[in-house]
C-alpha atoms as a PDB file:
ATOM      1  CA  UNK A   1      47.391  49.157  86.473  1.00  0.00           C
ATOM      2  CA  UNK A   2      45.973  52.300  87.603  1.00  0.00           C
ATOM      3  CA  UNK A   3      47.729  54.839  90.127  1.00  0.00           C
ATOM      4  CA  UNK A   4      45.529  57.450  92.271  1.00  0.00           C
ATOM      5  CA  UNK A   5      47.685  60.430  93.122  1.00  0.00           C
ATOM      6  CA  UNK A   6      46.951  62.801  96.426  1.00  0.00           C
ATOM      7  CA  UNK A   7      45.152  65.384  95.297  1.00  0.00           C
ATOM      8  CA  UNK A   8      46.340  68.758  96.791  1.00  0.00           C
ATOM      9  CA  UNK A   9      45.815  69.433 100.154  1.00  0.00           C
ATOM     10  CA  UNK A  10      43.338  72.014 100.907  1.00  0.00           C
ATOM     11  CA  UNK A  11      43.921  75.476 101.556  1.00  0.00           C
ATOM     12  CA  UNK A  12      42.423  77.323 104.188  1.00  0.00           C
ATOM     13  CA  UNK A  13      41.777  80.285 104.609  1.00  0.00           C
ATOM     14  CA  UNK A  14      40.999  82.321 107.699  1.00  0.00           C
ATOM     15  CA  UNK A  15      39.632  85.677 107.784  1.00  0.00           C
ATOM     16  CA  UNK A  16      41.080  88.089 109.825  1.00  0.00           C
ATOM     17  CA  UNK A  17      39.447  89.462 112.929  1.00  0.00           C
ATOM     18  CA  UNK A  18      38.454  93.486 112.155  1.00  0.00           C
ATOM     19  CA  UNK A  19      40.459  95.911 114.507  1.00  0.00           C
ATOM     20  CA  UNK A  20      38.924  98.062 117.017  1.00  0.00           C
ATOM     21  CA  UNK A  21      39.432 100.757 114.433  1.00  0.00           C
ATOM     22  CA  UNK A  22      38.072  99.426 111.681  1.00  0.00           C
ATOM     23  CA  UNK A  23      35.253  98.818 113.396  1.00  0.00           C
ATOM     24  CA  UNK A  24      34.604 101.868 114.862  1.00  0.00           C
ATOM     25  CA  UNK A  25      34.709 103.690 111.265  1.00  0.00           C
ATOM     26  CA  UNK A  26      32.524 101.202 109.821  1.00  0.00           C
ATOM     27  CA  UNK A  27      30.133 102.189 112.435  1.00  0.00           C
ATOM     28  CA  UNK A  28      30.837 105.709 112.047  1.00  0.00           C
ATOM     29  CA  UNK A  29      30.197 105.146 108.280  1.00  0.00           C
ATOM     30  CA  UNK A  30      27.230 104.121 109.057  1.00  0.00           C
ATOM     31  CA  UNK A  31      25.775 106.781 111.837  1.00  0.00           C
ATOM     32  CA  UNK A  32      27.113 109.198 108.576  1.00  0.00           C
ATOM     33  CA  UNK A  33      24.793 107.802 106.180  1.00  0.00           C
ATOM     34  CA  UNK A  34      21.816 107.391 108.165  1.00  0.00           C
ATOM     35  CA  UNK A  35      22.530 110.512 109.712  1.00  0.00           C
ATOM     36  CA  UNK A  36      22.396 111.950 105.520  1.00  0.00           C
ATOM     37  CA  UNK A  37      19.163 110.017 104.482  1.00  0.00           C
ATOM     38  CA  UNK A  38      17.305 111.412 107.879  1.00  0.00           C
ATOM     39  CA  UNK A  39      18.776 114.949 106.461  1.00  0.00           C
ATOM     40  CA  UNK A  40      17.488 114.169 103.700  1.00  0.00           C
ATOM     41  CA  UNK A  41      13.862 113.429 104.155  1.00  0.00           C
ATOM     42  CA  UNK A  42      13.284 116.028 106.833  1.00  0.00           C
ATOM     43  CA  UNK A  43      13.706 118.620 103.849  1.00  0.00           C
ATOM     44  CA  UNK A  44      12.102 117.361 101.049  1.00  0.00           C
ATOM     45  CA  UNK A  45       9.929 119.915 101.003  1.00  0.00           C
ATOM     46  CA  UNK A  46      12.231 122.218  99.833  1.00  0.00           C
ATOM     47  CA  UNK A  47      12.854 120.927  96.243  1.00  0.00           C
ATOM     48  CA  UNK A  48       8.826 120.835  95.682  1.00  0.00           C
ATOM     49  CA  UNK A  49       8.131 123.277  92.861  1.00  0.00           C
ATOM     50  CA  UNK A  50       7.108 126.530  94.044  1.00  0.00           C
ATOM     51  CA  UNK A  51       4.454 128.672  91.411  1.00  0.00           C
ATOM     52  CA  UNK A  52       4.553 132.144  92.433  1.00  0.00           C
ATOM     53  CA  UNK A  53       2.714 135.197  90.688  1.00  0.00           C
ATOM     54  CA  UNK A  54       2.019 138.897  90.328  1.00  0.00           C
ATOM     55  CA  UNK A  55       3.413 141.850  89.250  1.00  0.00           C
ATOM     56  CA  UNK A  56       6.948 141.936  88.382  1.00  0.00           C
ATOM     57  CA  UNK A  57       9.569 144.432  89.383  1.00  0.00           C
ATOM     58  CA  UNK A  58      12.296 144.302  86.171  1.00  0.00           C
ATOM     59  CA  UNK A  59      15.658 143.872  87.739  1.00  0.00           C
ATOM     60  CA  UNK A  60      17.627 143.406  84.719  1.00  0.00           C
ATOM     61  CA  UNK A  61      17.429 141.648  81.457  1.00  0.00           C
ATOM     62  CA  UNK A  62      17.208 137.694  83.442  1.00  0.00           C
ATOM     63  CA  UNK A  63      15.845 138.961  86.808  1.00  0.00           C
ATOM     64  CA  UNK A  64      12.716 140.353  88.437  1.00  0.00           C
ATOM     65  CA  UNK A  65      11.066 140.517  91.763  1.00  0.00           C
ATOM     66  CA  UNK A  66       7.559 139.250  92.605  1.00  0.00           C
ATOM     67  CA  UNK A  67       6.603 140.773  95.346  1.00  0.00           C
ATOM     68  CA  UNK A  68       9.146 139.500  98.314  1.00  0.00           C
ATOM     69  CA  UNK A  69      10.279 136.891  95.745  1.00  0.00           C
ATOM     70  CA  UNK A  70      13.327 137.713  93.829  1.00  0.00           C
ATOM     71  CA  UNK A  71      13.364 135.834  90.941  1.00  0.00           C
ATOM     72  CA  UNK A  72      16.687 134.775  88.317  1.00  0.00           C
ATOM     73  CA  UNK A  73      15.283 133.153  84.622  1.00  0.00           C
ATOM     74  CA  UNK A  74      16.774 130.191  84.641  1.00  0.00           C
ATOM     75  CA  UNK A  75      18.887 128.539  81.820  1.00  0.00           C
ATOM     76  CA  UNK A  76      19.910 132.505  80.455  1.00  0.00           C
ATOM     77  CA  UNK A  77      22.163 135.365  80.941  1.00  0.00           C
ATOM     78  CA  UNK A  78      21.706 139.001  80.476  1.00  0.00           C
ATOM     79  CA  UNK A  79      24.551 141.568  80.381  1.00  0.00           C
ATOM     80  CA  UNK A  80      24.888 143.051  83.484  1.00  0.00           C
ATOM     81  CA  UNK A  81      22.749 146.440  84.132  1.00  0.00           C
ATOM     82  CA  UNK A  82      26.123 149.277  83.547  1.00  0.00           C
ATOM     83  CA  UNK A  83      27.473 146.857  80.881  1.00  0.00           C
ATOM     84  CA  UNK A  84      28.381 148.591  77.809  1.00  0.00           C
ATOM     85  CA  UNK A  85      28.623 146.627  74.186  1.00  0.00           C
ATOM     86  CA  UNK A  86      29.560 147.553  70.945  1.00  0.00           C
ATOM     87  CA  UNK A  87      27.714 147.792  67.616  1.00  0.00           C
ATOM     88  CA  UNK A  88      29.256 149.605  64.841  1.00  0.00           C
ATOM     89  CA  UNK A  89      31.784 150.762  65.912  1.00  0.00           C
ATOM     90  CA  UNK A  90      30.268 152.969  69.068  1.00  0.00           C
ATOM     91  CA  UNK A  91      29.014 151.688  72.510  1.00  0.00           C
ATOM     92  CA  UNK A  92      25.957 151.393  73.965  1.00  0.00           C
ATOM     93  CA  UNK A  93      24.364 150.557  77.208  1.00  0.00           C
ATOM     94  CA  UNK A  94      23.259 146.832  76.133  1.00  0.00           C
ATOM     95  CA  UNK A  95      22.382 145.677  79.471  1.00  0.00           C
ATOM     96  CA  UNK A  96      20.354 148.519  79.948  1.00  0.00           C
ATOM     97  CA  UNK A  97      18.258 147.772  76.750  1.00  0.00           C
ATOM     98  CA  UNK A  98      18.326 144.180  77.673  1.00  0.00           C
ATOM     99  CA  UNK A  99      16.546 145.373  80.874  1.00  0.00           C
ATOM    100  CA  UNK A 100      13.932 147.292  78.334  1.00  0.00           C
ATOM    101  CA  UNK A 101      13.157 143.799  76.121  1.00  0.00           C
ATOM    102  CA  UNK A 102      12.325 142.206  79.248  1.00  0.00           C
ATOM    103  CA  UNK A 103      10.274 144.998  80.562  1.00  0.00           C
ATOM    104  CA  UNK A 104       7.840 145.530  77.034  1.00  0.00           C
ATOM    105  CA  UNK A 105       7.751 142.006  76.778  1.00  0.00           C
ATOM    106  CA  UNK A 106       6.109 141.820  80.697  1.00  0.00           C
ATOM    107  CA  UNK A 107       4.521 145.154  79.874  1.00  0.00           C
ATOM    108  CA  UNK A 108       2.499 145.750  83.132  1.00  0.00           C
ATOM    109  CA  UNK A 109       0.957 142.081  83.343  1.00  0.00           C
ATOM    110  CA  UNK A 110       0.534 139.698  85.390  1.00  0.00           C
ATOM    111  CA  UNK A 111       3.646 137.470  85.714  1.00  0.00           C
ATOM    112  CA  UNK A 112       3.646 133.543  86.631  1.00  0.00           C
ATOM    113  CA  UNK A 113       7.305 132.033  87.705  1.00  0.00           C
ATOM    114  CA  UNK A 114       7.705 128.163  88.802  1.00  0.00           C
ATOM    115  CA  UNK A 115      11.037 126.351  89.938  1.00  0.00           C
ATOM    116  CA  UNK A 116      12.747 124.926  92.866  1.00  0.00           C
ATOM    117  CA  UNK A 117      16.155 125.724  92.990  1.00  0.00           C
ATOM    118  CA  UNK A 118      17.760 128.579  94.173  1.00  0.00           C
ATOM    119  CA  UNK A 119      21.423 130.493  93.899  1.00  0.00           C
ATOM    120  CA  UNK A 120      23.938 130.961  95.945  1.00  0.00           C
ATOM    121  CA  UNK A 121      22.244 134.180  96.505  1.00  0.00           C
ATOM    122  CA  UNK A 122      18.806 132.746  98.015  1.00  0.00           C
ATOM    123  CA  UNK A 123      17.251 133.794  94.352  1.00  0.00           C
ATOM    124  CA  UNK A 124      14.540 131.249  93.245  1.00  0.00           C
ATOM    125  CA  UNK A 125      15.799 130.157  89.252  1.00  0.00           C
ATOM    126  CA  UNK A 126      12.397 129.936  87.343  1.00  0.00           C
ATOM    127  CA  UNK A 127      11.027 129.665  83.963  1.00  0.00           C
ATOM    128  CA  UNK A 128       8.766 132.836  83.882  1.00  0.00           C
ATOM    129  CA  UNK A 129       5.871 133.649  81.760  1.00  0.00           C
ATOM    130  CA  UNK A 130       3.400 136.026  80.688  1.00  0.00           C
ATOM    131  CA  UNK A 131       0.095 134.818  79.517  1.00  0.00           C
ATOM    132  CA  UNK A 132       1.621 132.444  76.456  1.00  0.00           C
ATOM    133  CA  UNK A 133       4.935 134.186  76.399  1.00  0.00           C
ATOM    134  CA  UNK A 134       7.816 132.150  77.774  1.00  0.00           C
ATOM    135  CA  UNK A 135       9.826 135.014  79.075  1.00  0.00           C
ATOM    136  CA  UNK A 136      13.480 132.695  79.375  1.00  0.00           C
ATOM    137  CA  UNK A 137      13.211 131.841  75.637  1.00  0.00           C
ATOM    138  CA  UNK A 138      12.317 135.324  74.363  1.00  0.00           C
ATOM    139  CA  UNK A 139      14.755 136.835  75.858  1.00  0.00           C
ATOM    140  CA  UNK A 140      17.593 134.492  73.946  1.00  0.00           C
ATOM    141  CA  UNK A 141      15.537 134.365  71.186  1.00  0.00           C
ATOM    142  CA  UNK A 142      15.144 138.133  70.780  1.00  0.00           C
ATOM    143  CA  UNK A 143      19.184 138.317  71.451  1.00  0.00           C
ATOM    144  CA  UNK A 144      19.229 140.140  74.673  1.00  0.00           C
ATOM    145  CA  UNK A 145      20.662 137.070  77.303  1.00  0.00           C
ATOM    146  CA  UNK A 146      22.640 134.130  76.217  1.00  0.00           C
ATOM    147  CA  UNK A 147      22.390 130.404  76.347  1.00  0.00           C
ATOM    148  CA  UNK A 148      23.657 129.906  80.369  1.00  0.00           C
ATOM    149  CA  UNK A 149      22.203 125.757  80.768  1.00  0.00           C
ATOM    150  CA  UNK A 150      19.278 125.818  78.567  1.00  0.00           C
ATOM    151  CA  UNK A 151      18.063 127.661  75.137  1.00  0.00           C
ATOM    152  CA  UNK A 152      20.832 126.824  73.058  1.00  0.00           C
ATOM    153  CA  UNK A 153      18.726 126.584  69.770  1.00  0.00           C
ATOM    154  CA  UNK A 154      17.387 130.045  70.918  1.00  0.00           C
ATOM    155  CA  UNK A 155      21.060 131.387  70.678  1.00  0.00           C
ATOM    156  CA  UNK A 156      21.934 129.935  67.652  1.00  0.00           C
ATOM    157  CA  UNK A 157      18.955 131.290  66.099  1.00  0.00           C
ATOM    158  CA  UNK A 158      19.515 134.588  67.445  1.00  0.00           C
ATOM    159  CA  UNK A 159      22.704 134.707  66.627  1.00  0.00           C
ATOM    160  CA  UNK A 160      22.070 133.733  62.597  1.00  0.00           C
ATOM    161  CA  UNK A 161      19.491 136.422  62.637  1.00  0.00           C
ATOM    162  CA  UNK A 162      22.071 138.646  64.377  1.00  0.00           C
ATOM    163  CA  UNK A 163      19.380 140.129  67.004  1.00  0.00           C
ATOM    164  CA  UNK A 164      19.814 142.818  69.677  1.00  0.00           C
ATOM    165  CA  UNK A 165      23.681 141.410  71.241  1.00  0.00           C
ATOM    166  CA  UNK A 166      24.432 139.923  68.304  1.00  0.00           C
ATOM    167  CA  UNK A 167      23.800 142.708  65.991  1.00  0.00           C
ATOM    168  CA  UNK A 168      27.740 144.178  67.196  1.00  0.00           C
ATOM    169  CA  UNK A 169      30.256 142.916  69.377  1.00  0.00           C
ATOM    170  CA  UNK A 170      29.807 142.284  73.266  1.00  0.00           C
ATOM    171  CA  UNK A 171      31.299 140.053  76.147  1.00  0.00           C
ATOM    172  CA  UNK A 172      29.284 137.400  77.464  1.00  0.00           C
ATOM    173  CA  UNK A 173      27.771 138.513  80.893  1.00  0.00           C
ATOM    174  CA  UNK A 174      29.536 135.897  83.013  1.00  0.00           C
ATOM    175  CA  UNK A 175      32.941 137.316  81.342  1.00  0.00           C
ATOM    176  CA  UNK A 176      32.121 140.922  82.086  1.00  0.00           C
ATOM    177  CA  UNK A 177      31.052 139.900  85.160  1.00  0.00           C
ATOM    178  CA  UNK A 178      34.887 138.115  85.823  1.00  0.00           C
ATOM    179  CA  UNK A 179      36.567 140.992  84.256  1.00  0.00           C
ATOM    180  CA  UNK A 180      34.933 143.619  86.406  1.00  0.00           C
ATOM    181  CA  UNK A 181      35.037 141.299  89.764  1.00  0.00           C
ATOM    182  CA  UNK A 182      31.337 141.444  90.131  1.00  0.00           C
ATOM    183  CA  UNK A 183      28.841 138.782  91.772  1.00  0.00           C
ATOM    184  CA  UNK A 184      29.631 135.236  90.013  1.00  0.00           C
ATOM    185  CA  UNK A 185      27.077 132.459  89.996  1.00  0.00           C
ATOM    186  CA  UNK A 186      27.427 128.789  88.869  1.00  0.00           C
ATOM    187  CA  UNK A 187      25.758 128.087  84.847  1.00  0.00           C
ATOM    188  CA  UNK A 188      21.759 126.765  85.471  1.00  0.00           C
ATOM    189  CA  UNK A 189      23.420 123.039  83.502  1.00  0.00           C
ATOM    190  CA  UNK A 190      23.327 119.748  85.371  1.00  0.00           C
ATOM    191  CA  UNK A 191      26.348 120.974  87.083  1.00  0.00           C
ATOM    192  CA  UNK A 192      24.869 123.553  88.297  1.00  0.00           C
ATOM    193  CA  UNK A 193      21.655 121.787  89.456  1.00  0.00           C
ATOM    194  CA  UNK A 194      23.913 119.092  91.527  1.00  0.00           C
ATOM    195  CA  UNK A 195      25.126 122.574  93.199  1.00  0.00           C
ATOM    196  CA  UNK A 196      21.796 123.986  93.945  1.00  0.00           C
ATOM    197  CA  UNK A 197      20.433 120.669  95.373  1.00  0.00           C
ATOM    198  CA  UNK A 198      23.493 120.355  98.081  1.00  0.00           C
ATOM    199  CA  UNK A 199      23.104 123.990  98.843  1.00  0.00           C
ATOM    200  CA  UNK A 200      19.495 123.266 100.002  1.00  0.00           C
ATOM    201  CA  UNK A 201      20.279 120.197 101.874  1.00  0.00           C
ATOM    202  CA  UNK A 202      22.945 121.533 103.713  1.00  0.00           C
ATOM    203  CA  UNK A 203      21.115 125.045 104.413  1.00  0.00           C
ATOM    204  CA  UNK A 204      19.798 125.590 108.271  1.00  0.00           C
ATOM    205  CA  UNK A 205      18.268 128.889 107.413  1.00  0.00           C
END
């Protein structure tokens, strides 16, 4: 003889209404996000990559001007123009001979820059070149900038070879820079990038 229990009465459940507040910041939420994407695609065009050309005026050892265009290498670092190194055992001016690498490696020609972002001080970051000479790279390579978000394998080579910085002792550019309470800018490394792009959507200049 067979018995048939009850089976459990079923639960249910019952959602609860949504306040008036919740409400409201869902649709605030909401206003905030479209309000972003139209932000958004209204400036577009400024992460297009811009080319720009001519000659250069040499800055420093990572930074030129092309005309109105002031220009930072991306992805390096150069000592800072009155920064003073050391190399056995007496100083010398390295960022001004950093500043003289980058000028006889432009010597008088025709530079070509292209990039999008740009620094918290309205400088366009490009990879810069003259005729086949990739100006970034030969800089690290030749040992007057550092590595700063690109040409690692550049330092390490100059740094083996122990060319121009690394020939003595010096402090790396963004140290210097903290140490003598200077202009400080974020490293050109996905950080960095992430940085740059919110800076140009949120710019209304």
């Amino acid at each position: 003889m067979s018995r048939s229990w009850p089976g459990r009465p079923r639960q249910r459940y019952f959602r609860r209404p949504r306040s008036r507040w919740r409400k409201l910041a869902d649709y605030l939420l909401a206003a905030a996000v479209m309000g972003l994407l139209l932000l958004v695609s209204a400036r577009l065009d400024r992460f297009e990559t811009r080319s720009t050309q001519g000659a250069a005026v040499i800055n420093d050892g990572d930074s030129i001007t092309l005309g109105s265009e002031r220009i930072r290498l991306r992805g390096i670092d150069a000592p800072e123009f009155g920064q003073v190194c050391r190399t056995d055992g007496a100083e010398y001016p390295c960022g001004k001979r950093s500043r003289e690498a980058l000028s006889r490696l432009v010597a008088g020609r025709q530079v070509t820059c292209i990039g999008w972002e740009r620094d918290k001080y309205g400088r366009l970051l490009g990879e810069c070149s003259v005729g086949s000479t990739d100006l970034n790279r030969a800089q690290v390579d030749g040992g007057w900038a550092v590595a700063y978000g690109g040409y690692e394998a550049e330092e390490a080579a100059a740094r083996r070879g122990r060319r121009g910085l690394w020939a003595g002792e010096f402090d790396r550019p963004r140290d210097w820079r903290t140490m003598h309470g200077t202009m400080a800018e974020t490293e050109h490394g996905s950080y960095g990038r992430i940085l740059n792009w919110l800076r140009e959507i949120f710019r209304f200049s």
